[in-house]
PDB file of N, CA and C in Angstrom:
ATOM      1  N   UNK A   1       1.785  -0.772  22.902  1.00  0.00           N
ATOM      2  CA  UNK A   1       0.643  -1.629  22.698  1.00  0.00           C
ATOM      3  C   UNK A   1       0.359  -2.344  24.010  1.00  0.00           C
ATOM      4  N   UNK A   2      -1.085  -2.163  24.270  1.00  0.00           N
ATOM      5  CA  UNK A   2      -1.146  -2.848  25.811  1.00  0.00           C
ATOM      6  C   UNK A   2      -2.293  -4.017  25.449  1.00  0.00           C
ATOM      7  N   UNK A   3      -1.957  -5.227  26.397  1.00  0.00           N
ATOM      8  CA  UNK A   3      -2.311  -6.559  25.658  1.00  0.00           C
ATOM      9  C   UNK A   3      -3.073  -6.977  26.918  1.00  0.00           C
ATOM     10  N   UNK A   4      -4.197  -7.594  26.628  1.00  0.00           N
ATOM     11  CA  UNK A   4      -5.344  -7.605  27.453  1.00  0.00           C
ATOM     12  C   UNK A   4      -5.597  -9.183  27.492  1.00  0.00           C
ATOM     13  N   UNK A   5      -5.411 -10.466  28.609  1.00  0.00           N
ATOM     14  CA  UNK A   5      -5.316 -11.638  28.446  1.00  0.00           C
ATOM     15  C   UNK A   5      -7.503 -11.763  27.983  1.00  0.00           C
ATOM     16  N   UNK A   6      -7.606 -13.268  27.444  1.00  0.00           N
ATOM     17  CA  UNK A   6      -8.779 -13.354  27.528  1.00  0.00           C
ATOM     18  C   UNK A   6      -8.928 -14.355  28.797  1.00  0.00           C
ATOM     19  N   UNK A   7      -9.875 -15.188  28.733  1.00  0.00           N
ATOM     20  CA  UNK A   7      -9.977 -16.571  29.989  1.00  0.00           C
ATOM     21  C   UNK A   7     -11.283 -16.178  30.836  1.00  0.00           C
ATOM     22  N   UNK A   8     -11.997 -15.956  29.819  1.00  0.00           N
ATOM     23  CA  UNK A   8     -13.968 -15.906  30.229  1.00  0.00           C
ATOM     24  C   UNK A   8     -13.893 -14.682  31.237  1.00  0.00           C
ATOM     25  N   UNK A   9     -13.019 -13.767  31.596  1.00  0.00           N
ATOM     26  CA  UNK A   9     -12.608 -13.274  32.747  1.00  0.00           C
ATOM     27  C   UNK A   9     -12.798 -13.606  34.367  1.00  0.00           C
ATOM     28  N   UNK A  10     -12.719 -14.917  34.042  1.00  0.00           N
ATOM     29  CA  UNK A  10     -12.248 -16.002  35.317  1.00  0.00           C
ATOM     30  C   UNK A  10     -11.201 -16.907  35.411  1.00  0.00           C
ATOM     31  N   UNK A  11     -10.260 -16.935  34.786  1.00  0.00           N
ATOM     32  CA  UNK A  11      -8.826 -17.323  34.153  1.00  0.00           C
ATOM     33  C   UNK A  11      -7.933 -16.642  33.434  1.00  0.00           C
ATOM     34  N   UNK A  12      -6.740 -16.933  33.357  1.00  0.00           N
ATOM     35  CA  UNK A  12      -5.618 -16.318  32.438  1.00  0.00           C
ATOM     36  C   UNK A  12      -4.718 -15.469  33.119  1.00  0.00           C
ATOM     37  N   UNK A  13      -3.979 -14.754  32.550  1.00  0.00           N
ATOM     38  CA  UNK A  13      -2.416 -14.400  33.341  1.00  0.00           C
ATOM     39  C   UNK A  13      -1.906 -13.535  32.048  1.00  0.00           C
ATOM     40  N   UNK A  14      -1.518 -12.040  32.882  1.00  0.00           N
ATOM     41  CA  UNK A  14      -0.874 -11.303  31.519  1.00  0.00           C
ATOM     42  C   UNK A  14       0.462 -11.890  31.103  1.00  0.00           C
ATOM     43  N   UNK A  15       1.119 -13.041  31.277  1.00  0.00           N
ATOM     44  CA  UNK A  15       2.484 -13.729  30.920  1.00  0.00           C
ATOM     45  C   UNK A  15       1.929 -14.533  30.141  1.00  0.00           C
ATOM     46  N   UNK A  16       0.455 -14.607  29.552  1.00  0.00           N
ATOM     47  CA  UNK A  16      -0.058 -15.996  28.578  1.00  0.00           C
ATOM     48  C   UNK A  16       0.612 -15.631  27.623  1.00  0.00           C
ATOM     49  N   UNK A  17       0.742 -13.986  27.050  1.00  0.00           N
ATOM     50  CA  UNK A  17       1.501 -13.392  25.332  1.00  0.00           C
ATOM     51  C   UNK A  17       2.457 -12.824  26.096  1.00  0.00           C
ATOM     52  N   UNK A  18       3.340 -13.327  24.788  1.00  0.00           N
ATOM     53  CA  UNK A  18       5.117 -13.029  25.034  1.00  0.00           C
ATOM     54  C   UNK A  18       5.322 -12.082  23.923  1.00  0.00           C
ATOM     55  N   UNK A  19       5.100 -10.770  24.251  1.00  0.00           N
ATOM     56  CA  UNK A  19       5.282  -9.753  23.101  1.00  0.00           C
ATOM     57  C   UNK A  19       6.677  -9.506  22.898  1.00  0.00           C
ATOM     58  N   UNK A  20       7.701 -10.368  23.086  1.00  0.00           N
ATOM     59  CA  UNK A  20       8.784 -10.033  22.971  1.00  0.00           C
ATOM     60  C   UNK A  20       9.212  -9.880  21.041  1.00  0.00           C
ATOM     61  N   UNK A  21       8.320 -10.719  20.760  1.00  0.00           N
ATOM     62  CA  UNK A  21       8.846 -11.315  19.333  1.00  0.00           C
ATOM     63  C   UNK A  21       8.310  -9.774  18.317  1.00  0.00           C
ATOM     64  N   UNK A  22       6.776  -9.507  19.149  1.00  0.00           N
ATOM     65  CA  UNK A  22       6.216  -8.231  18.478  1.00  0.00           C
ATOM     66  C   UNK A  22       7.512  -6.779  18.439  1.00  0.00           C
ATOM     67  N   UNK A  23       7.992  -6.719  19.643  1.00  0.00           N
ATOM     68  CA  UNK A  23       8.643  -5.671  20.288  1.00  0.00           C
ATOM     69  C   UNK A  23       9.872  -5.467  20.035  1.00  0.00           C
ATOM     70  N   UNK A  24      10.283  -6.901  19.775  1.00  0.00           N
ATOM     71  CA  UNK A  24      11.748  -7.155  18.498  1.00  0.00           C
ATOM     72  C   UNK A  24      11.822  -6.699  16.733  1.00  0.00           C
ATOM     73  N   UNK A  25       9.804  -7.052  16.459  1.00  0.00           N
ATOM     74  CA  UNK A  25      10.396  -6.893  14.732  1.00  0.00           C
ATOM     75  C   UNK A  25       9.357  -5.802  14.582  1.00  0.00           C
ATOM     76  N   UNK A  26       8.975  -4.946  15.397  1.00  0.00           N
ATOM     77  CA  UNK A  26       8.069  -3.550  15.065  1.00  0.00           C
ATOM     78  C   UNK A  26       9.005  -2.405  16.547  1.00  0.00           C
ATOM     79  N   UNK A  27       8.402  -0.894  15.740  1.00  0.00           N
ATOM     80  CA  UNK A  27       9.653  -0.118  17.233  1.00  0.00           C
ATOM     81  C   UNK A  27       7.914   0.382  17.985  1.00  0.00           C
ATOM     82  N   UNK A  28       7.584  -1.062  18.902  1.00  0.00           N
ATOM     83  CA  UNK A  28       6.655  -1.152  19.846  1.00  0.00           C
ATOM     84  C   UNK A  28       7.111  -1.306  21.270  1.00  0.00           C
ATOM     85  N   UNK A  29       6.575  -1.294  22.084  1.00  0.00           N
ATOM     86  CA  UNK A  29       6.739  -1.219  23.583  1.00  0.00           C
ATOM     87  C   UNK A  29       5.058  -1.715  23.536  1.00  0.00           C
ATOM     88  N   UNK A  30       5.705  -3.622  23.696  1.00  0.00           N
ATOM     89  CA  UNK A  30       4.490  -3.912  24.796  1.00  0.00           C
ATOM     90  C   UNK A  30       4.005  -4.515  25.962  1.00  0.00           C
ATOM     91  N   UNK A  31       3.075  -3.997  26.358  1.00  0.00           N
ATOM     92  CA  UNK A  31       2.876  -3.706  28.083  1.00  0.00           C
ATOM     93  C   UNK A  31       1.806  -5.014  27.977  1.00  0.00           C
ATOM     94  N   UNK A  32       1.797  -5.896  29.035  1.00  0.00           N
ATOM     95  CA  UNK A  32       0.681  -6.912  29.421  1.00  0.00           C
ATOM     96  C   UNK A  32       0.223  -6.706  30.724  1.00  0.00           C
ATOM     97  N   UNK A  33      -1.041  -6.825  30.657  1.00  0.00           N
ATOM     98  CA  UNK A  33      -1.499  -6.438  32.043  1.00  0.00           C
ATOM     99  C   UNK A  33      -2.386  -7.209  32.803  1.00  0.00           C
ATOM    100  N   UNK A  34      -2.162  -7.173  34.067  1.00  0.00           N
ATOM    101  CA  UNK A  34      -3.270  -8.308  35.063  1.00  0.00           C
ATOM    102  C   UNK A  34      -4.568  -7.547  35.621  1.00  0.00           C
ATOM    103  N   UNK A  35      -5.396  -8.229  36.045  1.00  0.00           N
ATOM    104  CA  UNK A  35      -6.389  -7.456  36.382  1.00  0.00           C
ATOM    105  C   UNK A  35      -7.492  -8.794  37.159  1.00  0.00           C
ATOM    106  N   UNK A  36      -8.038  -8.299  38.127  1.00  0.00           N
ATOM    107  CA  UNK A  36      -8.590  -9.236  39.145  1.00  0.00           C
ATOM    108  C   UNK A  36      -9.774 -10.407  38.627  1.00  0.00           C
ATOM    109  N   UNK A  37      -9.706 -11.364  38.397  1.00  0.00           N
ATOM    110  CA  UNK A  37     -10.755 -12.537  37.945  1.00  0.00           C
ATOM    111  C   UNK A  37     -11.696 -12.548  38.482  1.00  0.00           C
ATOM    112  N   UNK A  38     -12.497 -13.475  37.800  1.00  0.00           N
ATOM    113  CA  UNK A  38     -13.580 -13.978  38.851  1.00  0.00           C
ATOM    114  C   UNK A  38     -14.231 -13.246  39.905  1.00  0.00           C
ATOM    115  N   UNK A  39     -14.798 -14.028  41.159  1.00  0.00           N
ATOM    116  CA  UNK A  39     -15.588 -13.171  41.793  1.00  0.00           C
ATOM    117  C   UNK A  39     -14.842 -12.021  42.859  1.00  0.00           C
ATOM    118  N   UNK A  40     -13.652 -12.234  42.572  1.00  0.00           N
ATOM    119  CA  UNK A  40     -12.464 -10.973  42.900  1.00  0.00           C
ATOM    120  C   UNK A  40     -12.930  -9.709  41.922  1.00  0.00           C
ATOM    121  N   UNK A  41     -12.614 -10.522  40.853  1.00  0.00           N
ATOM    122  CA  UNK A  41     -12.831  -8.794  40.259  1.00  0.00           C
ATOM    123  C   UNK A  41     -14.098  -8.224  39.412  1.00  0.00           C
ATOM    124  N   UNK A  42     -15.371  -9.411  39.566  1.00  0.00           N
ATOM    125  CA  UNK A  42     -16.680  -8.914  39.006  1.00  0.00           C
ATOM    126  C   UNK A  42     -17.843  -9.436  39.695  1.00  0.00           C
ATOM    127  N   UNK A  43     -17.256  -9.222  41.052  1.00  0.00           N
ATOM    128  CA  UNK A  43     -18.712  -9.890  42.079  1.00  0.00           C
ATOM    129  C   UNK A  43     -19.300  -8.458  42.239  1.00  0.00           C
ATOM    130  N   UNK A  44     -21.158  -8.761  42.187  1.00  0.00           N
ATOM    131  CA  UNK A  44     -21.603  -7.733  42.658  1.00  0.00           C
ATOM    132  C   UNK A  44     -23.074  -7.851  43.129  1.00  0.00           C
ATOM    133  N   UNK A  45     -22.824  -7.357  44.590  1.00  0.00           N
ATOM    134  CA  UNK A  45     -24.189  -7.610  45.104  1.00  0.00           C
ATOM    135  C   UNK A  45     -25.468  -6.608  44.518  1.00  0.00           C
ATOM    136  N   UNK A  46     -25.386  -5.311  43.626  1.00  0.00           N
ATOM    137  CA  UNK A  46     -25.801  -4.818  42.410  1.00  0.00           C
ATOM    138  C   UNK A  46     -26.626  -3.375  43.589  1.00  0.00           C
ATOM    139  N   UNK A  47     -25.611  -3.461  44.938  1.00  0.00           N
ATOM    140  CA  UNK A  47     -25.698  -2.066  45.728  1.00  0.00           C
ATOM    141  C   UNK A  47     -24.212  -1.650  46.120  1.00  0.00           C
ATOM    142  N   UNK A  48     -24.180  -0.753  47.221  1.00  0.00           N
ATOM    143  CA  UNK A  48     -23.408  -0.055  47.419  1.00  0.00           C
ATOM    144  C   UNK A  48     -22.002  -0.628  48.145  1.00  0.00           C
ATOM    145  N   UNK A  49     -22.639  -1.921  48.476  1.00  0.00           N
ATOM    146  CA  UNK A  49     -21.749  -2.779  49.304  1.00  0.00           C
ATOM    147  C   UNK A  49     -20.685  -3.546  48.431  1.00  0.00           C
ATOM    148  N   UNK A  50     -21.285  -3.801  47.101  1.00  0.00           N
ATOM    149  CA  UNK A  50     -20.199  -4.298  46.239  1.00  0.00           C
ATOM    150  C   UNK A  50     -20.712  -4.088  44.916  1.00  0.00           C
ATOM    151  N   UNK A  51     -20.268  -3.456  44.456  1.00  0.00           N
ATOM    152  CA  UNK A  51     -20.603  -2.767  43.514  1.00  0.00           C
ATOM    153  C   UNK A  51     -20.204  -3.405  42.129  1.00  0.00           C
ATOM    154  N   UNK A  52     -18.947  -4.036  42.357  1.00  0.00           N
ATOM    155  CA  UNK A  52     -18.662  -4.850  41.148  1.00  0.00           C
ATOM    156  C   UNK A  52     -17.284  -4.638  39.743  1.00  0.00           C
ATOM    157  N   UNK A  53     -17.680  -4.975  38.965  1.00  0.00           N
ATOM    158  CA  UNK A  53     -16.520  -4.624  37.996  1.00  0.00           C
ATOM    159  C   UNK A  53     -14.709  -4.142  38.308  1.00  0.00           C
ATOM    160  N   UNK A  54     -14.488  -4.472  39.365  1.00  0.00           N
ATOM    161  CA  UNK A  54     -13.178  -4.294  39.849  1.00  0.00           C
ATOM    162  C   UNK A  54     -11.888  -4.296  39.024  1.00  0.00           C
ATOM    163  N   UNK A  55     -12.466  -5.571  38.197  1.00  0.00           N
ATOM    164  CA  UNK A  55     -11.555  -6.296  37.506  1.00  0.00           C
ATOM    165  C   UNK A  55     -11.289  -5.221  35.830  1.00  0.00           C
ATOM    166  N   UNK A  56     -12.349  -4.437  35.315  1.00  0.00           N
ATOM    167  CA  UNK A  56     -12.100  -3.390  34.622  1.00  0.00           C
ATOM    168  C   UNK A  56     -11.361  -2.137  35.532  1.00  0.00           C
ATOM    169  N   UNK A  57     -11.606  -1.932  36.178  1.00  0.00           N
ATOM    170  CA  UNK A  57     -11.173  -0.901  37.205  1.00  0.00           C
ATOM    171  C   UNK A  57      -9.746  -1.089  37.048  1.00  0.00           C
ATOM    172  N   UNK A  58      -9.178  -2.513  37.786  1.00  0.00           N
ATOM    173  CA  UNK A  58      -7.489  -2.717  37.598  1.00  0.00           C
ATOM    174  C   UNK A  58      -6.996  -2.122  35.658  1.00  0.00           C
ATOM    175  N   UNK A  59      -8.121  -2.679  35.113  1.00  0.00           N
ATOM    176  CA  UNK A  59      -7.488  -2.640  33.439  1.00  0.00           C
ATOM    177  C   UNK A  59      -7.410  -1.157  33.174  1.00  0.00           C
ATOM    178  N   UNK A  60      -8.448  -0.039  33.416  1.00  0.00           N
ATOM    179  CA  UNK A  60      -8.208   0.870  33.834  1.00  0.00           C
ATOM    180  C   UNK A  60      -6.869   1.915  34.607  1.00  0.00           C
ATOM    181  N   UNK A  61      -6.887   1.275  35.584  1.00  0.00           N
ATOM    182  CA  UNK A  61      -5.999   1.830  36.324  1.00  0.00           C
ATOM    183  C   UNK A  61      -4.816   1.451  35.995  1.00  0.00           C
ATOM    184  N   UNK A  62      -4.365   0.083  35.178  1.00  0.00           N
ATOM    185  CA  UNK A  62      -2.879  -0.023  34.247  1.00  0.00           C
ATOM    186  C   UNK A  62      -2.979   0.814  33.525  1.00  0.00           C
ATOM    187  N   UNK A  63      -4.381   1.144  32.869  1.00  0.00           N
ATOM    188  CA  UNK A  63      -4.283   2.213  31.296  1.00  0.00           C
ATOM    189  C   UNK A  63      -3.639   3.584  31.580  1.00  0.00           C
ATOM    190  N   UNK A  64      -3.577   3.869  33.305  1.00  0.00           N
ATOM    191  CA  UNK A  64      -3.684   4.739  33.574  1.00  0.00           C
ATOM    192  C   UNK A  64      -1.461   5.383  33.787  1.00  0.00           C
ATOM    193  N   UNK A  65      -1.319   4.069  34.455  1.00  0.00           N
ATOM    194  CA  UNK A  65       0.093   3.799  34.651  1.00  0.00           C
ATOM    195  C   UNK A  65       0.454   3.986  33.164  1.00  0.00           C
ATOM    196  N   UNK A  66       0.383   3.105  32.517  1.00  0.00           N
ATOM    197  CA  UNK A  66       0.915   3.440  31.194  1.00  0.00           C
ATOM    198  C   UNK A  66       0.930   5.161  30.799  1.00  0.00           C
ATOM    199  N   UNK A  67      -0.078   5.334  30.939  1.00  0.00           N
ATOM    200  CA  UNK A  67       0.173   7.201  30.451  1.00  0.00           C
ATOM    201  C   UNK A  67       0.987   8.202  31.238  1.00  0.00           C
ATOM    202  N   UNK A  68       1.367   7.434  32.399  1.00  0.00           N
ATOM    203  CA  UNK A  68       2.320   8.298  33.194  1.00  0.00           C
ATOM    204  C   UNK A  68       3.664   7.844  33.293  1.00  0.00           C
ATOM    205  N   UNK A  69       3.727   6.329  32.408  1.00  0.00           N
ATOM    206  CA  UNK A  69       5.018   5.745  32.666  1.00  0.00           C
ATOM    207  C   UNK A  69       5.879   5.366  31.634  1.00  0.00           C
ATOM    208  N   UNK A  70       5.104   5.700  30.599  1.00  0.00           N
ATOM    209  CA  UNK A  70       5.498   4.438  29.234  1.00  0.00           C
ATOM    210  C   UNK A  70       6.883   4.964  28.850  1.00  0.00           C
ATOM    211  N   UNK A  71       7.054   6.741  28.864  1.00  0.00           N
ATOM    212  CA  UNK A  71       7.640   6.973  28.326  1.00  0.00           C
ATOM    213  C   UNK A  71       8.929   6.550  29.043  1.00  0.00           C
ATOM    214  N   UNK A  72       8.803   6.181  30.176  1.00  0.00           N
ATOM    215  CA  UNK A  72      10.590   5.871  30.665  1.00  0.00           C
ATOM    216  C   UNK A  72      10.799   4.758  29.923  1.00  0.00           C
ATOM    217  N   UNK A  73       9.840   3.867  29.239  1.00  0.00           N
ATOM    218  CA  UNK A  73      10.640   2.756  28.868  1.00  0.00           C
ATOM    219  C   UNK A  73      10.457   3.051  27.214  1.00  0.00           C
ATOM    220  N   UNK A  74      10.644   3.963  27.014  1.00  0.00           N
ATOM    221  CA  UNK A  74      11.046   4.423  25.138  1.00  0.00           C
ATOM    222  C   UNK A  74       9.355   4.334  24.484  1.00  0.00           C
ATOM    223  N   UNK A  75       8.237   3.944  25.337  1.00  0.00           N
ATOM    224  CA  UNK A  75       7.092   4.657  24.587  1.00  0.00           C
ATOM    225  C   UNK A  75       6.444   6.267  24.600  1.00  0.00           C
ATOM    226  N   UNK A  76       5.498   6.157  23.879  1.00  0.00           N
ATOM    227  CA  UNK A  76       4.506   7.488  23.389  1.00  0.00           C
ATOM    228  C   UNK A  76       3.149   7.106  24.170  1.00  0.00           C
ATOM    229  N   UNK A  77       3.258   8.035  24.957  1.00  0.00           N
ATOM    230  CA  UNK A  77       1.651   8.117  26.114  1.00  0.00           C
ATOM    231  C   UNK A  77       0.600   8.368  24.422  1.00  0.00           C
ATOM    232  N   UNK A  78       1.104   9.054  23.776  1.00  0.00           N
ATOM    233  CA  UNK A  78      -0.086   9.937  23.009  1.00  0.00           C
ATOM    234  C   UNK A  78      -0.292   8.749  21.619  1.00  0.00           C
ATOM    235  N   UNK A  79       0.292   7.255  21.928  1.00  0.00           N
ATOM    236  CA  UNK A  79       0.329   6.335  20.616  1.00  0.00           C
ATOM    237  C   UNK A  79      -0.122   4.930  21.718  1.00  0.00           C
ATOM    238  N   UNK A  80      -0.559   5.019  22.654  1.00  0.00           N
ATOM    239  CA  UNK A  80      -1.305   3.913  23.328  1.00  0.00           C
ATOM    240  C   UNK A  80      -2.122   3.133  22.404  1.00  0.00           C
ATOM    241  N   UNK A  81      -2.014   1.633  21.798  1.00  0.00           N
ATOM    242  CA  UNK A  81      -3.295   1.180  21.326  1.00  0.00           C
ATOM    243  C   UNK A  81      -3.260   0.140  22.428  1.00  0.00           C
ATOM    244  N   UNK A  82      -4.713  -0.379  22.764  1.00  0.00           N
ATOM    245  CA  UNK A  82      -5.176  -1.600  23.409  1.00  0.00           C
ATOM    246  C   UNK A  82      -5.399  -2.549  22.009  1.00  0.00           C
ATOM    247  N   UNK A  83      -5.224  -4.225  22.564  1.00  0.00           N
ATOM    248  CA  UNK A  83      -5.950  -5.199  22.146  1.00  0.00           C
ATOM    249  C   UNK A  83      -6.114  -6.259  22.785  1.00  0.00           C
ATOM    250  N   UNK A  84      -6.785  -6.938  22.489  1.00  0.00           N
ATOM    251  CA  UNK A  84      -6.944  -8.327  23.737  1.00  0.00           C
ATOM    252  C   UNK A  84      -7.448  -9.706  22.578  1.00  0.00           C
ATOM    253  N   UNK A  85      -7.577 -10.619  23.441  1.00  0.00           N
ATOM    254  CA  UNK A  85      -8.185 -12.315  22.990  1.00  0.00           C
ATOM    255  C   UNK A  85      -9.090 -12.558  23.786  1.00  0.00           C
ATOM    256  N   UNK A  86     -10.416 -12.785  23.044  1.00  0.00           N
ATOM    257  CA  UNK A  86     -11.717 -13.542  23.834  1.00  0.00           C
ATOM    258  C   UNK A  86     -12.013 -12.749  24.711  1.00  0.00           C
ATOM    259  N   UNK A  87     -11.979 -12.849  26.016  1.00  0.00           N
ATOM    260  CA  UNK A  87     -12.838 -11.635  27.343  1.00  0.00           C
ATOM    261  C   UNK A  87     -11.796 -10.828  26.913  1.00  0.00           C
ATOM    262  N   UNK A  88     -10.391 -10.343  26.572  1.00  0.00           N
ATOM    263  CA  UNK A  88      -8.893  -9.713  26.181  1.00  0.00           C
ATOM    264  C   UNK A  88      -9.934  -8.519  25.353  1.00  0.00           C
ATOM    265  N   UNK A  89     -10.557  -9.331  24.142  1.00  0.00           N
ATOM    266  CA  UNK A  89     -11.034  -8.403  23.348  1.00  0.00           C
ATOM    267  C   UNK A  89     -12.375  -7.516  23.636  1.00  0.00           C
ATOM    268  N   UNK A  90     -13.352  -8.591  24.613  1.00  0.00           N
ATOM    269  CA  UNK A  90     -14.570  -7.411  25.341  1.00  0.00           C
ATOM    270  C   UNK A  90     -14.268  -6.795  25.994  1.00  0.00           C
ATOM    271  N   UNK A  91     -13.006  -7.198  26.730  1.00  0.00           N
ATOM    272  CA  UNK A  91     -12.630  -5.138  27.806  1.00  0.00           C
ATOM    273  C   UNK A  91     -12.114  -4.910  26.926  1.00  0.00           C
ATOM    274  N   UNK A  92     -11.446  -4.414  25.793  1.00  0.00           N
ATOM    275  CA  UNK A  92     -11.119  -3.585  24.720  1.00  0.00           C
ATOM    276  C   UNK A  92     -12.425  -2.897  24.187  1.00  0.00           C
ATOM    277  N   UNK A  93     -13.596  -3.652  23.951  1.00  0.00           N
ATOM    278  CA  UNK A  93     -14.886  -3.319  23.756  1.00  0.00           C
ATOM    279  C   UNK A  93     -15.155  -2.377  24.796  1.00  0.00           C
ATOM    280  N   UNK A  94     -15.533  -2.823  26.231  1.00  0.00           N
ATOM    281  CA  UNK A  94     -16.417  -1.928  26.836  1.00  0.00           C
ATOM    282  C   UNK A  94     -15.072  -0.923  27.636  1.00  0.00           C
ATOM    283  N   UNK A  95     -13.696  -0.851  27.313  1.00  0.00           N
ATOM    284  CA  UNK A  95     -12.682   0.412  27.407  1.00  0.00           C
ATOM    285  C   UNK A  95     -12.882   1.106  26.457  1.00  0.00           C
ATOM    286  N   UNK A  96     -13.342   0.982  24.918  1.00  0.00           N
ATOM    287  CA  UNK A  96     -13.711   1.840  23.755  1.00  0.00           C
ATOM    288  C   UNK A  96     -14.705   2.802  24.458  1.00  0.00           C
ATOM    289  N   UNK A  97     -15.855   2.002  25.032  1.00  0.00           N
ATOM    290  CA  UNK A  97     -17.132   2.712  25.321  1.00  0.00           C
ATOM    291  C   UNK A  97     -17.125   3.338  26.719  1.00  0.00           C
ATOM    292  N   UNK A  98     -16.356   2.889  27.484  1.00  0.00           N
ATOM    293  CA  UNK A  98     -16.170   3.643  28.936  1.00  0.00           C
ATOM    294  C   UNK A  98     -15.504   5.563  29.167  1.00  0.00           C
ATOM    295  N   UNK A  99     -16.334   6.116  29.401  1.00  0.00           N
ATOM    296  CA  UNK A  99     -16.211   7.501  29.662  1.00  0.00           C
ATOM    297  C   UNK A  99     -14.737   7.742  31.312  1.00  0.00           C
ATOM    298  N   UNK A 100     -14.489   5.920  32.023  1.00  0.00           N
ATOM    299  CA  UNK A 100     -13.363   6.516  32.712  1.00  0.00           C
ATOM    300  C   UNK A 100     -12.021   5.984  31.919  1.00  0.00           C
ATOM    301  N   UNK A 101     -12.304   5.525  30.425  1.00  0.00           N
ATOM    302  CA  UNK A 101     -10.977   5.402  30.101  1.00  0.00           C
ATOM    303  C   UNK A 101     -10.914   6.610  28.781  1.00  0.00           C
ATOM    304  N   UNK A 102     -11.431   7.414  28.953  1.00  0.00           N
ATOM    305  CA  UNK A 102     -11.120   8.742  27.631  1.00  0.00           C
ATOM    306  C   UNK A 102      -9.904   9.025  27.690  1.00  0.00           C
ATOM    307  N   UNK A 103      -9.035   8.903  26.565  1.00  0.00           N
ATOM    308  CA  UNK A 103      -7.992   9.667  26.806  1.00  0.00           C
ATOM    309  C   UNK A 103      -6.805   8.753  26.702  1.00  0.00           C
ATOM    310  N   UNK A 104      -6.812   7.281  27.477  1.00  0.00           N
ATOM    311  CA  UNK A 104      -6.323   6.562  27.732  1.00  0.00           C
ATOM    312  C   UNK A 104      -5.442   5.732  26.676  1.00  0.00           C
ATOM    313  N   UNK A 105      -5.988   5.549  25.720  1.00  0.00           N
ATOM    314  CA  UNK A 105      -6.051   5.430  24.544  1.00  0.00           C
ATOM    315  C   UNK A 105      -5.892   5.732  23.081  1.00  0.00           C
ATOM    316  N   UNK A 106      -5.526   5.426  22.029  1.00  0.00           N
ATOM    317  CA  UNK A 106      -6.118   5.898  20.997  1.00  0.00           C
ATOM    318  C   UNK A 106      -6.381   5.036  20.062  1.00  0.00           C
TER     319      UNK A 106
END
């Protein structure tokens, strides 16, 4: 289970949820992940120079680690679920609808 902080996506820290308690009383493996804030990770001058959304890109590119890594630590690449809190839960939204996270998931 990979856990997506919320914090308007200009705040927050994947150490806000302590999935330890989840990962103790279900046979889960879960992963928290960081990903760039603010005008780090969603500035965009709306051309080629900065294009923007970075900060999905990182959430992405963990989704991506996870499918090549999980299994050393006793997960299933092919049993990935995402969820998140507040902005946590709209990149869960627009990772549902994104054509570069197919697969990533289920």
């Amino acid at each position: 289970m990979v856990w997506i902080h919320g914090g308007a996506l200009i705040l927050g820290t994947a150490s806000s949820y302590d999935g330890s308690k989840l990962a103790a009383s279900e046979n889960v493996v879960v992963v928290t992940i960081q990903y760039r804030l603010g005008v780090l990770g969603f500035f965009s001058t709306e051309d080629q120079h900065a294009t923007g959304n970075w900060g999905f890109l990182d959430q992405v590119a963990a989704l991506r680690w996870v499918q090549e890594n999980i299994a050393h630590f006793g997960g299933n690449p092919d049993r990935v679920t995402i969820f998140g809190q507040s902005a946590g839960g709209v990149s869960v939204s627009s990772l549902v609808l994104s054509p570069m996270s197919q697969g990533l998931f289920h």
